[in-house]
N, C-alpha and C. Protein backbone atom coordinates (compact mmCIF):
# COMPACT_ATOMS: atom_id res chain seq x y z
N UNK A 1 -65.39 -42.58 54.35
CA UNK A 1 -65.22 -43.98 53.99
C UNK A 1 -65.16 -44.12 52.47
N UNK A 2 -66.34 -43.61 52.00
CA UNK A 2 -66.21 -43.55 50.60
C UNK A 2 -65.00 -42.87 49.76
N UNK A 3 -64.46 -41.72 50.45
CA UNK A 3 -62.83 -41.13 49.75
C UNK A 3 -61.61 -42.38 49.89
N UNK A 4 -61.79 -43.36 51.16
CA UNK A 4 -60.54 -44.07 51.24
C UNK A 4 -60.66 -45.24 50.02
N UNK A 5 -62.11 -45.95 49.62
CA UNK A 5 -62.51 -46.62 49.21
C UNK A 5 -61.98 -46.57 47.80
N UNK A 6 -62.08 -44.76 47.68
CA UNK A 6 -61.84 -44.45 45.81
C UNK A 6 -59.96 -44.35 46.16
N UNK A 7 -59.56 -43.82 46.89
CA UNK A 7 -58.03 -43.56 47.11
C UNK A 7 -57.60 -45.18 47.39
N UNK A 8 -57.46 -46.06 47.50
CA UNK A 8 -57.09 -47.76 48.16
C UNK A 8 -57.85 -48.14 46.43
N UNK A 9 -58.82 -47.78 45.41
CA UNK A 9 -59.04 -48.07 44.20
C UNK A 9 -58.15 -47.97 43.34
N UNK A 10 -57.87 -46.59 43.33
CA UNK A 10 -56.59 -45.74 42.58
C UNK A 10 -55.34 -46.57 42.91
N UNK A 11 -54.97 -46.12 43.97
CA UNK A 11 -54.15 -46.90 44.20
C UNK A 11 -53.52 -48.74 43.67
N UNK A 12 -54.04 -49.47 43.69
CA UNK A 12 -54.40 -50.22 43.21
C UNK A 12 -54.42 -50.54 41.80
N UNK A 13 -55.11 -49.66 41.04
CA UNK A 13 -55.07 -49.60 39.88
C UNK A 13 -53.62 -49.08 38.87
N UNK A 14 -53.31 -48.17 39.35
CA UNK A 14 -51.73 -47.60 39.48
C UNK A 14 -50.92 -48.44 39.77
N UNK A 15 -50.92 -49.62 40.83
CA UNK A 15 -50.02 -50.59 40.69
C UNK A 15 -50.16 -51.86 39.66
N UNK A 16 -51.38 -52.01 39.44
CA UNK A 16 -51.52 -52.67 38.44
C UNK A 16 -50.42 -52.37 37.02
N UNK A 17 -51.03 -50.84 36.67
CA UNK A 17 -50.52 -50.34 35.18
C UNK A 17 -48.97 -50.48 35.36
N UNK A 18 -48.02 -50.24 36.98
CA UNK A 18 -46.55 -50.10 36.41
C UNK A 18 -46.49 -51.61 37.13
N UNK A 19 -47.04 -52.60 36.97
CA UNK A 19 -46.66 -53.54 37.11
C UNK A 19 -46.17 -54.31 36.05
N UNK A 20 -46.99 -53.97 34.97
CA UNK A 20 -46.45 -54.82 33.32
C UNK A 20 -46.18 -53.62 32.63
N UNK A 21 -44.62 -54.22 32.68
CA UNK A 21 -43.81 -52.97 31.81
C UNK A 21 -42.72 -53.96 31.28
N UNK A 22 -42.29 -53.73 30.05
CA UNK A 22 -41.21 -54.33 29.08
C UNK A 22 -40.20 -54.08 30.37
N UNK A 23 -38.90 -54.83 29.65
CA UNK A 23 -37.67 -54.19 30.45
C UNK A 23 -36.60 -54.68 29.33
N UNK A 24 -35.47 -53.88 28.56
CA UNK A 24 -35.02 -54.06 27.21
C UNK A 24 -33.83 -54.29 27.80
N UNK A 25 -32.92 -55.52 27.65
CA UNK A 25 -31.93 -55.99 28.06
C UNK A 25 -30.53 -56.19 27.30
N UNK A 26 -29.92 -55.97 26.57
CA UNK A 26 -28.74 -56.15 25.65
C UNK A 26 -28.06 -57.48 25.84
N UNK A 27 -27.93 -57.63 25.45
CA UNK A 27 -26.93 -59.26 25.53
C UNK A 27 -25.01 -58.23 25.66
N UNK A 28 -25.14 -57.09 24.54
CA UNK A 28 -23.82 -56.19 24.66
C UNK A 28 -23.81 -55.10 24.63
N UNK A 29 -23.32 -54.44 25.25
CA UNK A 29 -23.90 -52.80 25.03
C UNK A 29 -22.55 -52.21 23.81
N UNK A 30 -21.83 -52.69 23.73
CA UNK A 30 -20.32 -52.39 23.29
C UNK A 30 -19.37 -53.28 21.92
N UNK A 31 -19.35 -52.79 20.53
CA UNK A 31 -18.38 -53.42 19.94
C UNK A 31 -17.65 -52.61 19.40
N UNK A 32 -16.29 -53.32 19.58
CA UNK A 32 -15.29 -52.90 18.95
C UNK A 32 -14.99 -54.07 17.62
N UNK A 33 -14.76 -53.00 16.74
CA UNK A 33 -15.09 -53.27 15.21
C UNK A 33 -12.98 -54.04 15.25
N UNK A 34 -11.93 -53.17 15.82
CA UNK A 34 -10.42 -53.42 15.95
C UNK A 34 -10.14 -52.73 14.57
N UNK A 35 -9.32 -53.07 14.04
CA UNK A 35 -8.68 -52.81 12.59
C UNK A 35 -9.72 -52.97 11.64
N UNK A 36 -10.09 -51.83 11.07
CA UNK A 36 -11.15 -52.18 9.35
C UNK A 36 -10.27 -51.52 8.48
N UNK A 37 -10.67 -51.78 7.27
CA UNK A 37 -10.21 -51.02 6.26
C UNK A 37 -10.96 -50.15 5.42
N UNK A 38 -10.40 -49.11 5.48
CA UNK A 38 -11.26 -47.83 4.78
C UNK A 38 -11.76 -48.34 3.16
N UNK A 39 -10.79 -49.51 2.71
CA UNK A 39 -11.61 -49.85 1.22
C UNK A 39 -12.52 -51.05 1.40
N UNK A 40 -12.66 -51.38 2.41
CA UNK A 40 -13.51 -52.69 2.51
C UNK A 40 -14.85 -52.42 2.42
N UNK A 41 -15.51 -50.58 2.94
CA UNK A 41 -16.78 -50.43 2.48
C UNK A 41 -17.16 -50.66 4.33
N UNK A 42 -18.44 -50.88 4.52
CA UNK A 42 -19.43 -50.83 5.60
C UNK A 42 -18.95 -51.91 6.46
N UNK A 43 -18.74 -51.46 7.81
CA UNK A 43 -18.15 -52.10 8.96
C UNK A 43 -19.90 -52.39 10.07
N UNK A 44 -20.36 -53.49 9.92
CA UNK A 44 -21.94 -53.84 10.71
C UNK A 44 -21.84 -54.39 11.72
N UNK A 45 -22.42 -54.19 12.73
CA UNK A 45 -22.70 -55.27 14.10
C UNK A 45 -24.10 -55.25 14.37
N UNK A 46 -25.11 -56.63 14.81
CA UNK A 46 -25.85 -56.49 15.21
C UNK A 46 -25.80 -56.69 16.53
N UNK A 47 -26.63 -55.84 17.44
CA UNK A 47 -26.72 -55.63 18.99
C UNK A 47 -28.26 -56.59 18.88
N UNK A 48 -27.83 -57.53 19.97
CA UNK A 48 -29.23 -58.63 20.23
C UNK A 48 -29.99 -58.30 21.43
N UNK A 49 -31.22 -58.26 21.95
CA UNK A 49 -31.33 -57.54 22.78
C UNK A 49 -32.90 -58.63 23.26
N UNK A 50 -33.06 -58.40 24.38
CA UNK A 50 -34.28 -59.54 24.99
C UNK A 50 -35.39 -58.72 26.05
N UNK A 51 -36.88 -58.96 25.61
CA UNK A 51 -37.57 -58.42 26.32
C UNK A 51 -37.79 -59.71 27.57
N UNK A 52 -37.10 -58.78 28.83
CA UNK A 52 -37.14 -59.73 30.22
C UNK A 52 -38.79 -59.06 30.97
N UNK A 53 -39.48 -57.93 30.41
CA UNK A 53 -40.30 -58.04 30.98
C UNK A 53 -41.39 -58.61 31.18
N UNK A 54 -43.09 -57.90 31.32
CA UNK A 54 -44.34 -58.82 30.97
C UNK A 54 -45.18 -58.26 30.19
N UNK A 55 -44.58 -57.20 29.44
CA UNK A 55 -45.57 -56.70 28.52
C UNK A 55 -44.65 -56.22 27.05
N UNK A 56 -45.39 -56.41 25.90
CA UNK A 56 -44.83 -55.82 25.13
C UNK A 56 -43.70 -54.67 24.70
N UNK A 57 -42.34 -54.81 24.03
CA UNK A 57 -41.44 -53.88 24.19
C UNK A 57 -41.67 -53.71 22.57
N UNK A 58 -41.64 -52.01 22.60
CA UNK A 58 -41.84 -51.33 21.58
C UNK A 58 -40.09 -50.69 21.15
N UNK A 59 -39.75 -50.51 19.78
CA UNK A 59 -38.94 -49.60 19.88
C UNK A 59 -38.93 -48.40 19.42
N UNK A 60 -39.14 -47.41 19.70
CA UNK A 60 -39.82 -46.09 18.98
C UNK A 60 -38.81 -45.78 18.19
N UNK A 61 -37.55 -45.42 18.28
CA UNK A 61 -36.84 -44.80 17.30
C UNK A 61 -35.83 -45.28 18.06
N UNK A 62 -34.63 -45.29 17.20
CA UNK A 62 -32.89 -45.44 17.40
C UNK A 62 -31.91 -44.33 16.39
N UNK A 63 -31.36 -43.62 16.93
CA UNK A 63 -30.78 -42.47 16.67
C UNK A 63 -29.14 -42.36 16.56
N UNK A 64 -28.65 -42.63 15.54
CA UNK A 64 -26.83 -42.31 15.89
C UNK A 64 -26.61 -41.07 15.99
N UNK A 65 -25.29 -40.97 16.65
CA UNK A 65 -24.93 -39.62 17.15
C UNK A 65 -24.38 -38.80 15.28
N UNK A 66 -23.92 -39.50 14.22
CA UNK A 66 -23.37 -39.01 13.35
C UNK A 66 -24.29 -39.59 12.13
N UNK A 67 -24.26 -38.91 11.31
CA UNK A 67 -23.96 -39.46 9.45
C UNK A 67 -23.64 -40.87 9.08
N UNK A 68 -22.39 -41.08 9.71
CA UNK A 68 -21.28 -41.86 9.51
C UNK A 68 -21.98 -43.91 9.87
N UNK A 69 -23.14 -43.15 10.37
CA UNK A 69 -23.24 -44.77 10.96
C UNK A 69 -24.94 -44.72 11.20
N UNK A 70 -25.54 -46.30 10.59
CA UNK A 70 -26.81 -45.96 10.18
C UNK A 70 -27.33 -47.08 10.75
N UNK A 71 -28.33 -46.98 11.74
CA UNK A 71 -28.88 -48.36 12.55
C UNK A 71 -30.26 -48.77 11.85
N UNK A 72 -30.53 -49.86 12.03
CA UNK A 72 -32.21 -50.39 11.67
C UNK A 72 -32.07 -51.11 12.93
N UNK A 73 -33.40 -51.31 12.92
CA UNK A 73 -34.11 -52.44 14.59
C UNK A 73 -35.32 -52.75 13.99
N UNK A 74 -35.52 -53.82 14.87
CA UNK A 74 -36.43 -54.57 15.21
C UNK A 74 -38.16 -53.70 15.32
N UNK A 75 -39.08 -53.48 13.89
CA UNK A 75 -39.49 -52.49 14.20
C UNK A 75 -41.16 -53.32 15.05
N UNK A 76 -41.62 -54.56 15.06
CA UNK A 76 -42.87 -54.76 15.48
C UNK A 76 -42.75 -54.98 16.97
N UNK A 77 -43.75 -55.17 17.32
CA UNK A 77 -43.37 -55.06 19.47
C UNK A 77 -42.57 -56.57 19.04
N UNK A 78 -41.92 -56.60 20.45
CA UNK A 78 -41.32 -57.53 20.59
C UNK A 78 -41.95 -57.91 22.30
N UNK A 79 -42.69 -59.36 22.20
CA UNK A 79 -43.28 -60.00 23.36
C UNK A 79 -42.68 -60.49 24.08
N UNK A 80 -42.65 -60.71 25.40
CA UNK A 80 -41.64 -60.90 26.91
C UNK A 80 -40.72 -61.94 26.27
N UNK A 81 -39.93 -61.97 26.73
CA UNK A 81 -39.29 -63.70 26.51
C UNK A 81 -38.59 -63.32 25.29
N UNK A 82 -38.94 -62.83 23.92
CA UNK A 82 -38.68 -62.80 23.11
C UNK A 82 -37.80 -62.03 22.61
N UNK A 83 -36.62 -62.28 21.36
CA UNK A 83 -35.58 -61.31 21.41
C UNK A 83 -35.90 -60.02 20.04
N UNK A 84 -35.04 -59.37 20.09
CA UNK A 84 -34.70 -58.60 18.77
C UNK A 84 -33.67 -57.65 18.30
N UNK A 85 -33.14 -57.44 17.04
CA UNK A 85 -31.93 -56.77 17.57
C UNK A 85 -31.88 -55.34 16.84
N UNK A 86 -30.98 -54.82 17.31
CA UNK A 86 -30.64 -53.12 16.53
C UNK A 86 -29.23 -53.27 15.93
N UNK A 87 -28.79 -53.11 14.40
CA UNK A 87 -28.29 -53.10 13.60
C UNK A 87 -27.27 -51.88 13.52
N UNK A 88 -25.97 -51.71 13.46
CA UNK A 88 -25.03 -50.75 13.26
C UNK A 88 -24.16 -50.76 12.18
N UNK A 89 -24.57 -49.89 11.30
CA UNK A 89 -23.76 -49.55 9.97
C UNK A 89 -22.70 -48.52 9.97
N UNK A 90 -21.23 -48.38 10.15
CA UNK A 90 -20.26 -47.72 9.82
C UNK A 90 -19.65 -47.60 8.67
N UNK A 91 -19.86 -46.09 7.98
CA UNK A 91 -18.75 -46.52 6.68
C UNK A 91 -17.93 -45.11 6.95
N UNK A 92 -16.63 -45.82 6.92
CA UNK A 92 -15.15 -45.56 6.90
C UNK A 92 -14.92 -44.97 6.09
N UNK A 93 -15.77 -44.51 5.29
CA UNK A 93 -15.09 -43.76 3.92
C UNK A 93 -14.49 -42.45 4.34
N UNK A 94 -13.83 -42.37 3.42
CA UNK A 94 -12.86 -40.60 3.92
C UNK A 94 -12.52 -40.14 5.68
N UNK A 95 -12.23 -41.74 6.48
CA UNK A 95 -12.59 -41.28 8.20
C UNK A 95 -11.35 -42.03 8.76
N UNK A 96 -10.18 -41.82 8.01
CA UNK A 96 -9.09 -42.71 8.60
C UNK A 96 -9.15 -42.59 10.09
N UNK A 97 -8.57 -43.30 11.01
CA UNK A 97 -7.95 -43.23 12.07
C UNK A 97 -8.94 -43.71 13.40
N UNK A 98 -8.80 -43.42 14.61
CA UNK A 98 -9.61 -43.93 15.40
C UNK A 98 -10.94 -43.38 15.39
N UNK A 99 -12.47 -44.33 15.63
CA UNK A 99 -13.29 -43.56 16.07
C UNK A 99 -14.22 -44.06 17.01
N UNK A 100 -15.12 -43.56 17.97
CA UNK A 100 -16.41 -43.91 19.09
C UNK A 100 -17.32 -43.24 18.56
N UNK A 101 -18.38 -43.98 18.16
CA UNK A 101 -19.46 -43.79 17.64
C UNK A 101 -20.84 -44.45 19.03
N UNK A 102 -21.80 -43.38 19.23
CA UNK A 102 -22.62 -43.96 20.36
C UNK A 102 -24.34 -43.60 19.15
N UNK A 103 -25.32 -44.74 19.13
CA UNK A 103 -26.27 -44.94 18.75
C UNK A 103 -27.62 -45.39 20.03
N UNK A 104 -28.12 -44.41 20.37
CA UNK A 104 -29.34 -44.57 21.29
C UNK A 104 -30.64 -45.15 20.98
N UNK A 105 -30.89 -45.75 21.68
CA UNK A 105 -32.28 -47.02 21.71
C UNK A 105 -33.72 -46.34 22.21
N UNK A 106 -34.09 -45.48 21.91
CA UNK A 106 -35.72 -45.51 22.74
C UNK A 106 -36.68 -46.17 22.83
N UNK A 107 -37.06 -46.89 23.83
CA UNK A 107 -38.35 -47.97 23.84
C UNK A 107 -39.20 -46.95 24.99
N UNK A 108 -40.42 -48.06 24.72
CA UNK A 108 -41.30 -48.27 25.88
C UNK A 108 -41.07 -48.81 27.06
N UNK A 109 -39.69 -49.05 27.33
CA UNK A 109 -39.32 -49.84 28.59
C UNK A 109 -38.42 -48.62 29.11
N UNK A 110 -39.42 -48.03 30.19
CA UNK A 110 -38.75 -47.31 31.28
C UNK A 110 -38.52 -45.50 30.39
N UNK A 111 -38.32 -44.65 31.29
CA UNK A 111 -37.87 -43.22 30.97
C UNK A 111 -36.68 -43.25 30.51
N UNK A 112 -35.21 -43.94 30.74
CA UNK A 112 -34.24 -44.19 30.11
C UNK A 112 -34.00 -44.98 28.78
N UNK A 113 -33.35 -43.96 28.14
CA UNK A 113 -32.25 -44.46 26.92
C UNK A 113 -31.39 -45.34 26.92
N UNK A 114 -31.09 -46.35 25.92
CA UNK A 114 -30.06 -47.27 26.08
C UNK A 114 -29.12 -46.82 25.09
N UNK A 115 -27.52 -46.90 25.89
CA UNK A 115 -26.78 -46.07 24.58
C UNK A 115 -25.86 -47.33 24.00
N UNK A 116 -25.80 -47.38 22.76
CA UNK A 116 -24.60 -48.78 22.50
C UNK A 116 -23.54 -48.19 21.65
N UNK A 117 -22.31 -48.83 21.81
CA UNK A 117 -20.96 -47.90 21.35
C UNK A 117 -20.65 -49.12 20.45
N UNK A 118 -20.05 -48.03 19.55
CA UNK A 118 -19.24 -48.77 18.41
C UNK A 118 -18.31 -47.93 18.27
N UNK A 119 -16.40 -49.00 18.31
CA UNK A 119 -15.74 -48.03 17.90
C UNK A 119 -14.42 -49.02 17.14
N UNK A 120 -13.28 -48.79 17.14
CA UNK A 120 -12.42 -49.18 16.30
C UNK A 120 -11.68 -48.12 15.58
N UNK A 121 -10.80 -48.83 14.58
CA UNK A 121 -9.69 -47.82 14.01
C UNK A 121 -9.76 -48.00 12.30
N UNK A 122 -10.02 -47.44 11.56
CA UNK A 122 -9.95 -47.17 10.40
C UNK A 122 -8.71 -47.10 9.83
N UNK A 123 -8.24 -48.24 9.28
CA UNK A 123 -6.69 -47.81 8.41
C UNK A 123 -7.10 -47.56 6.74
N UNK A 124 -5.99 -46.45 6.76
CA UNK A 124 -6.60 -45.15 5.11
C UNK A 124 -6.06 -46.49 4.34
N UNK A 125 -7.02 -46.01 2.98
CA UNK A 125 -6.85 -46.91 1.61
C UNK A 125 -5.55 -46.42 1.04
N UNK A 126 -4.77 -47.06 0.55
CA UNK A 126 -3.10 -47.02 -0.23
C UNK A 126 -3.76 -45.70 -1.17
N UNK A 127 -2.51 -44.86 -1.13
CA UNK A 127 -2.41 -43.49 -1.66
C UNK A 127 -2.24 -44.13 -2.94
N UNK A 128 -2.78 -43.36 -4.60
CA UNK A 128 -2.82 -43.62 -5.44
C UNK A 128 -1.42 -42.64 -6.09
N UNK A 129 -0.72 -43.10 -7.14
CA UNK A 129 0.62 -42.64 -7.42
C UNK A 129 0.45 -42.34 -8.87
N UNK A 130 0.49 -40.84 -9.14
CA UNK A 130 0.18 -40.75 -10.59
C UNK A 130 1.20 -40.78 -11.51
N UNK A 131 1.02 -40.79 -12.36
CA UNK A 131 2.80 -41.45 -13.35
C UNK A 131 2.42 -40.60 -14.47
């Protein structure tokens, strides 16, 4: 009696803990930047993103796949209900032509990664003509 008592405790308690868990929602997972120009300098999007769960959403780190492109987020918890976003910096320099760039999200919400794409086409800066 006493083993079912502690096992039906556990139990219990375990549903408690994965009961309040963040859940990190995107408003977009996806921008396309279209035509930039390689002299215009840094091509940005911010990704807005909403904690739908009941407990605090953390973001531990956000990671681009390249150099080329540099994210910031939202670094204090962010509380249910409440939004926050992760930031995408592209610079075009020396990168004419098309590119897909993917930047990953790690939170506290869930064992999965959230991946968000950025892509578009880079047209080269006018060739300089020496005289």
């Amino acid at each position: 009696m006493k083993r079912i008592v502690i096992l039906l405790s556990l139990a219990i308690f375990a549903g408690l803990l994965t009961a309040q868990q963040p859940v990190l929602t995107f408003d977009k997972t996806t921008h396309d930047f279209g035509k930039i120009k390689e002299e215009n300098g840094l091509a940005t999007v911010t990704f807005s993103f909403t904690n739908k769960g009941d407990a605090p959403l953390v973001i531990n780190r956000v990671q681009a796949a390249c150099g080329c492109t540099t994210p910031t987020w939202t670094k204090e918890p962010i509380l249910p209900g409440k939004k926050g976003t992760v930031t995408a910096a592209y610079n075009p320099q020396n990168r004419p032509g098309s590119f897909i760039k993917t930047i990953t999200v790690f939170s506290n919400a869930g064992s999965n990664a959230t991946v968000l794409t950025i892509k578009g086409d880079v047209t080269p800066k006018p060739a300089v003509m020496n005289q």
